[in-house]
Protein backbone atom coordinates (compact mmCIF):
# COMPACT_ATOMS: atom_id res chain seq x y z
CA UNK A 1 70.62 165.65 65.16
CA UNK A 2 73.13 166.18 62.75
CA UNK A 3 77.06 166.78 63.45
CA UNK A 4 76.64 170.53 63.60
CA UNK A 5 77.76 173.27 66.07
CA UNK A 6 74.68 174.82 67.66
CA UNK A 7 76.98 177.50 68.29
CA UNK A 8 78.94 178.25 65.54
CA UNK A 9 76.36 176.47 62.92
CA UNK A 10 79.95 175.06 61.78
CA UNK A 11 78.91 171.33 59.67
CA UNK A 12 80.18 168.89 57.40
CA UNK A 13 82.08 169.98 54.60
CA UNK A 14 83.05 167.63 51.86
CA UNK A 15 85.78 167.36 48.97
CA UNK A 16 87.45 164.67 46.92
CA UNK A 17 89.53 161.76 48.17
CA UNK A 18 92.89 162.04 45.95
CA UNK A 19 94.32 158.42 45.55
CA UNK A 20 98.04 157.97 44.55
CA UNK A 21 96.99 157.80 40.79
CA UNK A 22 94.98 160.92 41.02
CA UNK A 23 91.99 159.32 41.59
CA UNK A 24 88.95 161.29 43.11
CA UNK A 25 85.98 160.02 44.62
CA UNK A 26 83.86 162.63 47.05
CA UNK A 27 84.14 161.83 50.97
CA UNK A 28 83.68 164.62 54.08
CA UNK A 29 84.99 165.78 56.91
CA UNK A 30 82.57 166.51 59.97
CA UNK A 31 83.72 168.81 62.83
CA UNK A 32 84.59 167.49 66.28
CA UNK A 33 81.19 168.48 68.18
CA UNK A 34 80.71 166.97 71.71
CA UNK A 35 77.55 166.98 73.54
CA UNK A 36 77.51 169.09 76.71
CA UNK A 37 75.90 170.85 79.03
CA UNK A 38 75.61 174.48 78.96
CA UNK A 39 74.00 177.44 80.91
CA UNK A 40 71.77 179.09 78.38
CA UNK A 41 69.93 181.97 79.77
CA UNK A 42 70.51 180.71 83.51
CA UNK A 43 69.20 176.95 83.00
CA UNK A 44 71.80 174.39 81.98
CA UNK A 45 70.81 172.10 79.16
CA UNK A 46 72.41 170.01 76.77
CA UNK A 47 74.10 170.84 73.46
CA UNK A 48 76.07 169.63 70.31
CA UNK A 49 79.46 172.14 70.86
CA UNK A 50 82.48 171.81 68.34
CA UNK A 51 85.44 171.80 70.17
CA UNK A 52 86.73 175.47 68.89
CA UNK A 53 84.04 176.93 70.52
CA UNK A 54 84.41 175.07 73.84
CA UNK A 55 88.15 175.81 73.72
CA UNK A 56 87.63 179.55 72.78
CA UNK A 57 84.93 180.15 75.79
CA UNK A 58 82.49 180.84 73.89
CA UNK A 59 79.87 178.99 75.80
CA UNK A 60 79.91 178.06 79.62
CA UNK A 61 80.04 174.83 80.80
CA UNK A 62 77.92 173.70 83.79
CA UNK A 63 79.49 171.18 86.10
């Protein structure tokens, strides 16, 4: 499944972890994506949504 917008195809990016001695080891940072439903074409079904999306309207929800 994968922590990925389906709607934005926003994903994990990753960087470096900077400790206090300058220090760098890799880590990531995943997006907030929530599983709802939405109406797609009429139907409702379920999908992985990052919370910019939902926020923005940019899919509809169905109750």
């Amino acid at each position: 499944m994968g922590k990925f917008c389906e709607v934005c195809n926003k994903g994990a990016m990753s960087g470096n972890l900077v400790s206090h001695s300058n220090r760098k080891t890799k880590r990531t940072w995943a997006p907030n994506v929530q599983t709802v439903r939405v109406v797609v074409n009429g139907t409702p079904r379920k999908m992985n949504v990052c919370t910019r999306c939902l926020r923005s309207g940019k899919v509809e929800r169905s109750f």
